[in-house]
PDB file of N, CA and C in Angstrom:
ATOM      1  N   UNK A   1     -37.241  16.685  -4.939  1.00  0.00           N
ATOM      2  CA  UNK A   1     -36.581  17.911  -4.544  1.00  0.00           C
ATOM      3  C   UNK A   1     -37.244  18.573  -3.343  1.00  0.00           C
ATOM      4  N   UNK A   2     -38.707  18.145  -3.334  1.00  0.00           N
ATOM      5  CA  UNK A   2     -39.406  18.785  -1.707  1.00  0.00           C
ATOM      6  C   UNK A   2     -38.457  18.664  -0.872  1.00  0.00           C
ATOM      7  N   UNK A   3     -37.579  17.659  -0.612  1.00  0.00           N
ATOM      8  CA  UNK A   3     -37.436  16.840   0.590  1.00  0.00           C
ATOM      9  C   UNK A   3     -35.774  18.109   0.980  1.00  0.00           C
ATOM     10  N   UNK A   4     -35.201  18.777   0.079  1.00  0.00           N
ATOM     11  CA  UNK A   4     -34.429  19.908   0.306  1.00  0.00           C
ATOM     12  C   UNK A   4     -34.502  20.655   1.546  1.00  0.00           C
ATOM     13  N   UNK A   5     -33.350  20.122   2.005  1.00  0.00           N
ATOM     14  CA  UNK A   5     -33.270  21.849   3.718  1.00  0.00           C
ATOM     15  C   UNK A   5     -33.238  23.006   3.055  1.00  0.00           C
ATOM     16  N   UNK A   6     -34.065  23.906   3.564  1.00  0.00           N
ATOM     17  CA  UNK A   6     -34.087  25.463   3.200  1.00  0.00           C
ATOM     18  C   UNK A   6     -32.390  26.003   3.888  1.00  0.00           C
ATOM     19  N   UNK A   7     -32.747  25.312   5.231  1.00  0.00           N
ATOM     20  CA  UNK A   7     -31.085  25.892   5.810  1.00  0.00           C
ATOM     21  C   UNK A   7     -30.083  25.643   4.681  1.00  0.00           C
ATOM     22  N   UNK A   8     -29.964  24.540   4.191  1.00  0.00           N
ATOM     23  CA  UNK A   8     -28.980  24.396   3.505  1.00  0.00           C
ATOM     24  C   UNK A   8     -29.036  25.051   2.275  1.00  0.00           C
ATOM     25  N   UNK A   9     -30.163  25.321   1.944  1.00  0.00           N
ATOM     26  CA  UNK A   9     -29.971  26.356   0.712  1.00  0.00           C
ATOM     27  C   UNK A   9     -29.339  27.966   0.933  1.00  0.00           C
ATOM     28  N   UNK A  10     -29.590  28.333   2.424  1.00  0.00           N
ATOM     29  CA  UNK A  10     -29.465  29.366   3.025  1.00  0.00           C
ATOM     30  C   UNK A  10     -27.509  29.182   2.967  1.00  0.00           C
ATOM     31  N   UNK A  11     -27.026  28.508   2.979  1.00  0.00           N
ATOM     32  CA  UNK A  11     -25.811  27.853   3.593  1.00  0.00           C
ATOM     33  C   UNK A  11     -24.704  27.715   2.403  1.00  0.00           C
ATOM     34  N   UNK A  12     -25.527  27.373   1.030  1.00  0.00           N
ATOM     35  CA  UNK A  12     -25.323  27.251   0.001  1.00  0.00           C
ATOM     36  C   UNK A  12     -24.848  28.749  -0.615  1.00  0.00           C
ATOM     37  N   UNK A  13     -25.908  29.820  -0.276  1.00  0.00           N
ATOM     38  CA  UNK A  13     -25.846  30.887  -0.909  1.00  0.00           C
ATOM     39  C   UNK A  13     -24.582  31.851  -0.255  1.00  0.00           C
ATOM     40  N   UNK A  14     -24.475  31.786   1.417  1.00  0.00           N
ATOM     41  CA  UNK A  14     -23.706  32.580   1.987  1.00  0.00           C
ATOM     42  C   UNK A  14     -22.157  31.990   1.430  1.00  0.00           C
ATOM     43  N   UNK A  15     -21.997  30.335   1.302  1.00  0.00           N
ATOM     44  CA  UNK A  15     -21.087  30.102   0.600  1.00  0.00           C
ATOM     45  C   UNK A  15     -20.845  30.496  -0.598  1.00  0.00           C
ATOM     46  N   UNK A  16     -21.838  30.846  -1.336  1.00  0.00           N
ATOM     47  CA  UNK A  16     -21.292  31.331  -2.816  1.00  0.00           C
ATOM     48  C   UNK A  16     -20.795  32.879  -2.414  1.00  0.00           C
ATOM     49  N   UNK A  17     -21.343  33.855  -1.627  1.00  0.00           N
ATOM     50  CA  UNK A  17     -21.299  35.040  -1.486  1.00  0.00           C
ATOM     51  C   UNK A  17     -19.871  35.160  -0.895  1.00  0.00           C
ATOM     52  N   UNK A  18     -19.738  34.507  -0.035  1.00  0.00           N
ATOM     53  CA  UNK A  18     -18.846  34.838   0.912  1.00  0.00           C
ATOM     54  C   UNK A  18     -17.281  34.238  -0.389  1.00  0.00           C
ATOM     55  N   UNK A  19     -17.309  33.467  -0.885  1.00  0.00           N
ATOM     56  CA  UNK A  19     -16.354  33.238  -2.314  1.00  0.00           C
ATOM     57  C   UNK A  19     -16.220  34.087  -3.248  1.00  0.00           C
ATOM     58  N   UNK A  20     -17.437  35.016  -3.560  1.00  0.00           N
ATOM     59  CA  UNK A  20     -17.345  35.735  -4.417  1.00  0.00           C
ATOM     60  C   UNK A  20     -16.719  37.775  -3.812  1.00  0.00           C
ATOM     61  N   UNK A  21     -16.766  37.475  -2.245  1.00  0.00           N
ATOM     62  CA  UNK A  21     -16.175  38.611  -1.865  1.00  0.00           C
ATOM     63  C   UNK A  21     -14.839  38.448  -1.471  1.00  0.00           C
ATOM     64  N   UNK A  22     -14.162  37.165  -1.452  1.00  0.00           N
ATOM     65  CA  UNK A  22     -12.818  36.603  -1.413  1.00  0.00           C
ATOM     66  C   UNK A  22     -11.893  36.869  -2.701  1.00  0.00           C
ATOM     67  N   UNK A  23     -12.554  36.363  -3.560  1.00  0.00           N
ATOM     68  CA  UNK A  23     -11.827  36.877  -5.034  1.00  0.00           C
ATOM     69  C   UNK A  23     -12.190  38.089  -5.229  1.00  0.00           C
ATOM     70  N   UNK A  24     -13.216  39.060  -4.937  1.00  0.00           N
ATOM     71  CA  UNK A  24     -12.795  40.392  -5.222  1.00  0.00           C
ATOM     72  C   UNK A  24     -11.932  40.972  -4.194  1.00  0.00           C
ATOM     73  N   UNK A  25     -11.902  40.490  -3.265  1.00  0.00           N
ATOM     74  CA  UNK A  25     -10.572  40.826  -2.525  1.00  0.00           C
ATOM     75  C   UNK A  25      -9.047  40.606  -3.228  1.00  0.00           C
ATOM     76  N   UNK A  26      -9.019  39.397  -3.142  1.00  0.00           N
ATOM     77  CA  UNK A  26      -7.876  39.034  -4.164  1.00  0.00           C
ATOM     78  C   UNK A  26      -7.498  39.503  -5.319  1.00  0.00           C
ATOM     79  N   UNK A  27      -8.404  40.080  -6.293  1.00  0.00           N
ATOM     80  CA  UNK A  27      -8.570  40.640  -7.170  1.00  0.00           C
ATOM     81  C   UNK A  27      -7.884  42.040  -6.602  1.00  0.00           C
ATOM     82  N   UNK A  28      -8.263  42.542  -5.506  1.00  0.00           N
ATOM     83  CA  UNK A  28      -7.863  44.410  -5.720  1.00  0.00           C
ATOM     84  C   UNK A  28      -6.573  44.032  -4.902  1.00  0.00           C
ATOM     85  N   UNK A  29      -6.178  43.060  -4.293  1.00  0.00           N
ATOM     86  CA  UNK A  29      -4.835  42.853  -4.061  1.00  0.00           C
ATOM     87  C   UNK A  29      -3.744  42.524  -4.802  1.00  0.00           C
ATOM     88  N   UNK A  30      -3.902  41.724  -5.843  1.00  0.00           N
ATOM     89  CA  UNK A  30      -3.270  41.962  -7.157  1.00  0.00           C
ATOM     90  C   UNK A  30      -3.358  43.163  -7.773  1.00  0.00           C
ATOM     91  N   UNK A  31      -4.385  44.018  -8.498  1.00  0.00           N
ATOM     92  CA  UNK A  31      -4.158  45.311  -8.510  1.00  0.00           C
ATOM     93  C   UNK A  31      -3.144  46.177  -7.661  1.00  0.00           C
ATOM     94  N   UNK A  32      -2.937  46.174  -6.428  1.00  0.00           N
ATOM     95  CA  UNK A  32      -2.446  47.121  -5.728  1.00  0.00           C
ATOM     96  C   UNK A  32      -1.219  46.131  -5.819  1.00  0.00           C
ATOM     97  N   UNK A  33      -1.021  45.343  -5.861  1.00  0.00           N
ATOM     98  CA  UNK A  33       0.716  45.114  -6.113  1.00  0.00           C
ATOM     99  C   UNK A  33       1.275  45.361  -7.819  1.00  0.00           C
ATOM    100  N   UNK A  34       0.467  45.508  -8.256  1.00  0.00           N
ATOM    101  CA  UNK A  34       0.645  45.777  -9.615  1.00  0.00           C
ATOM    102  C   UNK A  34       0.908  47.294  -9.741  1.00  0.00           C
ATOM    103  N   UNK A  35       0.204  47.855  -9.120  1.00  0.00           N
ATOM    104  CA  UNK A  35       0.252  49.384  -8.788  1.00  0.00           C
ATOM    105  C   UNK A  35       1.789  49.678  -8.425  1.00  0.00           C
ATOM    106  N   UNK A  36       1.930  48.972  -7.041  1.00  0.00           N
ATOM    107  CA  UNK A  36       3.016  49.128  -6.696  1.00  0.00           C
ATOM    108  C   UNK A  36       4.593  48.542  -7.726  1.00  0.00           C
ATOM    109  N   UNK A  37       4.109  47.522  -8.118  1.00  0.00           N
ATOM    110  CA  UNK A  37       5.258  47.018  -9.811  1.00  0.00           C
ATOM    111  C   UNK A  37       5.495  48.567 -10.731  1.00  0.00           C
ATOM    112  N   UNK A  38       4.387  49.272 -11.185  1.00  0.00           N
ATOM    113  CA  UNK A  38       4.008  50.218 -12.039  1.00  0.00           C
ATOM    114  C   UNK A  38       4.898  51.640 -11.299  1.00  0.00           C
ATOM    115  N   UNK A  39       4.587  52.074 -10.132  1.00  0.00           N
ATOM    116  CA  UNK A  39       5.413  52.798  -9.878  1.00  0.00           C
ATOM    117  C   UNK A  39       6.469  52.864  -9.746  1.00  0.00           C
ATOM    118  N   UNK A  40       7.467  51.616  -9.283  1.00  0.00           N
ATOM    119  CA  UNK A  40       8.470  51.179  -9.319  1.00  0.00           C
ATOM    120  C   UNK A  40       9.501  51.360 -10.684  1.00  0.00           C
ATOM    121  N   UNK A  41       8.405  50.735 -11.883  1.00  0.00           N
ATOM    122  CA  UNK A  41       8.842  50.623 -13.418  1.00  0.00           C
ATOM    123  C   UNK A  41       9.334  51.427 -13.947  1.00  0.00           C
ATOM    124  N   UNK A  42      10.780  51.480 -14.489  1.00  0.00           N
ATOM    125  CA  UNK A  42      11.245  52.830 -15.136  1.00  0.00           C
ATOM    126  C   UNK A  42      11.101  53.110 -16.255  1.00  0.00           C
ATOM    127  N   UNK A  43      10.545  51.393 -17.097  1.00  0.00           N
ATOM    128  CA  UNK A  43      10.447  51.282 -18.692  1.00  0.00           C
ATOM    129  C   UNK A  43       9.091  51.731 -18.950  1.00  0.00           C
ATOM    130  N   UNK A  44       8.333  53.051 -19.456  1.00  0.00           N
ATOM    131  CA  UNK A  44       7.496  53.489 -19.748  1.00  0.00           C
ATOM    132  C   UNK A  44       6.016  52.863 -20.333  1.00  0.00           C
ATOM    133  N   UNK A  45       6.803  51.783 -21.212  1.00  0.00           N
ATOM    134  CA  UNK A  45       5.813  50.859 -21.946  1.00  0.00           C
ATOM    135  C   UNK A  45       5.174  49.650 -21.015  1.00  0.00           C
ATOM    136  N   UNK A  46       5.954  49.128 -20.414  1.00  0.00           N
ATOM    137  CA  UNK A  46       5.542  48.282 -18.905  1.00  0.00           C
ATOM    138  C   UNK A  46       4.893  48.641 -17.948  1.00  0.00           C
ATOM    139  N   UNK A  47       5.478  50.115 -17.580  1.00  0.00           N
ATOM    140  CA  UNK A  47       4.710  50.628 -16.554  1.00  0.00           C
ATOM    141  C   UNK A  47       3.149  50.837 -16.922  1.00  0.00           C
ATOM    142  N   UNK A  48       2.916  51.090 -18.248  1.00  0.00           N
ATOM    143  CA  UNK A  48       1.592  51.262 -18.925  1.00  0.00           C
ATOM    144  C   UNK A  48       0.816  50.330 -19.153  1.00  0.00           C
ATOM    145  N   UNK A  49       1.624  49.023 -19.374  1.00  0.00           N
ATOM    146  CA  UNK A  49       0.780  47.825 -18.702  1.00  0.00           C
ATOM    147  C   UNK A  49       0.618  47.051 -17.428  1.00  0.00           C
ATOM    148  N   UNK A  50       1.295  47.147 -16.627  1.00  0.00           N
ATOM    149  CA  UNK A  50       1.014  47.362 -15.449  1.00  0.00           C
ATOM    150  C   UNK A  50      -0.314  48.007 -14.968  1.00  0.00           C
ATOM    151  N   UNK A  51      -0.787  49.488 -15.077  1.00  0.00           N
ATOM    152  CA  UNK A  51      -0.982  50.273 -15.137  1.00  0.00           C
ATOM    153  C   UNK A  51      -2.725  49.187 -15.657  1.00  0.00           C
ATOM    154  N   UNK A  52      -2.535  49.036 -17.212  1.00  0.00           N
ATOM    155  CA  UNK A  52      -3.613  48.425 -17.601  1.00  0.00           C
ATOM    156  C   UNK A  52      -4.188  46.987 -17.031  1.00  0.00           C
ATOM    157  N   UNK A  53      -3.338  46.361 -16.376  1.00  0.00           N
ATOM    158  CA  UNK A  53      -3.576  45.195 -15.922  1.00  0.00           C
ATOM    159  C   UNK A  53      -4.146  45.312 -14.349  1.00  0.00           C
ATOM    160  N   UNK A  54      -3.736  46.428 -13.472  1.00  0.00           N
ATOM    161  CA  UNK A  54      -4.091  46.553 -12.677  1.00  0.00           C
ATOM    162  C   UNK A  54      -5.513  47.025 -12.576  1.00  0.00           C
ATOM    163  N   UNK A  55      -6.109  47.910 -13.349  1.00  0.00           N
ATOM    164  CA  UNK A  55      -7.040  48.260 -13.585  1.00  0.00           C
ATOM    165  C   UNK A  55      -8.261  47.392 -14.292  1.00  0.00           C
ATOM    166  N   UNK A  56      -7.483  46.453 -14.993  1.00  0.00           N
ATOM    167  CA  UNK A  56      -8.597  45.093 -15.186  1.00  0.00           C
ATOM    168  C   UNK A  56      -8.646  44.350 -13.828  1.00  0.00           C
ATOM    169  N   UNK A  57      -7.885  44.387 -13.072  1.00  0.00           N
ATOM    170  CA  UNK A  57      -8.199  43.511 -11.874  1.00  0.00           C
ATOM    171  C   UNK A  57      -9.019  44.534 -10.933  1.00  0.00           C
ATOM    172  N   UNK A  58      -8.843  46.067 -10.928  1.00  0.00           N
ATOM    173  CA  UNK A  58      -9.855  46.489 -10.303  1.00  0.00           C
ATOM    174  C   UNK A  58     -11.560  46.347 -10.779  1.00  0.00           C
ATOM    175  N   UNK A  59     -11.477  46.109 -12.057  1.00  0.00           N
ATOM    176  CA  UNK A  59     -13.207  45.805 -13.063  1.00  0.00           C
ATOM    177  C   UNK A  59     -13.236  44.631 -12.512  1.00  0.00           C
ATOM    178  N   UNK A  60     -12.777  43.458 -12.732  1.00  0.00           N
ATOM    179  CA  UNK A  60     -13.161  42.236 -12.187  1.00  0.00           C
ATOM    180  C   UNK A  60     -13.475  42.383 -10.570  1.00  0.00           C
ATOM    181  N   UNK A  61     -13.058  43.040  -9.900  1.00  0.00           N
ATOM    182  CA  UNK A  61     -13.497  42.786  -8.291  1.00  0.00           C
ATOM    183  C   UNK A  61     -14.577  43.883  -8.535  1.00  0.00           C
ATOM    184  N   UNK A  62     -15.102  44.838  -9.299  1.00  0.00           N
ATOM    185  CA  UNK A  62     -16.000  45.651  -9.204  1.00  0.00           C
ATOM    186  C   UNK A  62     -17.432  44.910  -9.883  1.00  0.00           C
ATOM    187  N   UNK A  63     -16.980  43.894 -10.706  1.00  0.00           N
ATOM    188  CA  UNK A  63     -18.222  42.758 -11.880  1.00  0.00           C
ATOM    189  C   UNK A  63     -18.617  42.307 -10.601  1.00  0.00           C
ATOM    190  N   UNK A  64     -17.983  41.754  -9.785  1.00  0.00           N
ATOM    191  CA  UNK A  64     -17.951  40.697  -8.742  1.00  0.00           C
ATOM    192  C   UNK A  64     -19.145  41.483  -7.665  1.00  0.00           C
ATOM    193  N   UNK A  65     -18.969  42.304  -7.192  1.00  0.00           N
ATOM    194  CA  UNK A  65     -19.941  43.067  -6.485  1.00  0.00           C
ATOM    195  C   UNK A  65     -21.091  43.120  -7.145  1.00  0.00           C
ATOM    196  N   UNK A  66     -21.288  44.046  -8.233  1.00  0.00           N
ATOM    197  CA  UNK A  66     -22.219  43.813  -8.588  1.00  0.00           C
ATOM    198  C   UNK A  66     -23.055  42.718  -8.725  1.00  0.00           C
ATOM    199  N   UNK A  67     -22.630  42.374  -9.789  1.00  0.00           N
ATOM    200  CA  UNK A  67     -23.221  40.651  -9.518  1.00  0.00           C
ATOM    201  C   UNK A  67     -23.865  40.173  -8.221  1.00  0.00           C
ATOM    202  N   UNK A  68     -23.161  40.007  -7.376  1.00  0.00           N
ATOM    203  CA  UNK A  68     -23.177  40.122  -6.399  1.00  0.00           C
ATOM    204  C   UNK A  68     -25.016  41.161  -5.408  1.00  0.00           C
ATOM    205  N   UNK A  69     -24.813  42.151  -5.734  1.00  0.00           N
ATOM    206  CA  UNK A  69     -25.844  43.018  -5.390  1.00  0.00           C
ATOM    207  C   UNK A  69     -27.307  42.815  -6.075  1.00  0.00           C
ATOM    208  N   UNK A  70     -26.298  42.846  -7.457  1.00  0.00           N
ATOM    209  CA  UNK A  70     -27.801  42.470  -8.673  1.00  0.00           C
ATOM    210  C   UNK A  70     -28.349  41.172  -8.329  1.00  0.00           C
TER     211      UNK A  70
END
């Protein structure tokens, strides 16, 4: 394992990072079309999941950061 490029470990990591700020992107972009489904919704009970589903996709892009930071 000596024989390992540091660059490439360097290369390794910005790839994981840079993936993990892609899906929290994706993540709050689903939210916000969900948002937008939810306001739209006239059936009360839908709109409330909507509503809940969007807001799990905002926690998942918020895990993601963290993680991320931590």
């Amino acid at each position: 394992m000596a024989s390992l490029d540091p660059g490439r470990m360097v290369g390794a990591v910005e790839f994981i990072e840079t993936a993990s700020r892609q899906r929290a992107a994706c993540y709050r972009e689903r939210a916000t079309q969900l948002l937008v489904m939810a306001e739209a919704e006239p059936i009360g009970t839908l709109r409330g999941s909507l509503l809940e589903l969007a807001a799990q996709y905002e926690t998942l892009a918020e895990n993601l950061e963290i993680s991320r930071d931590g």
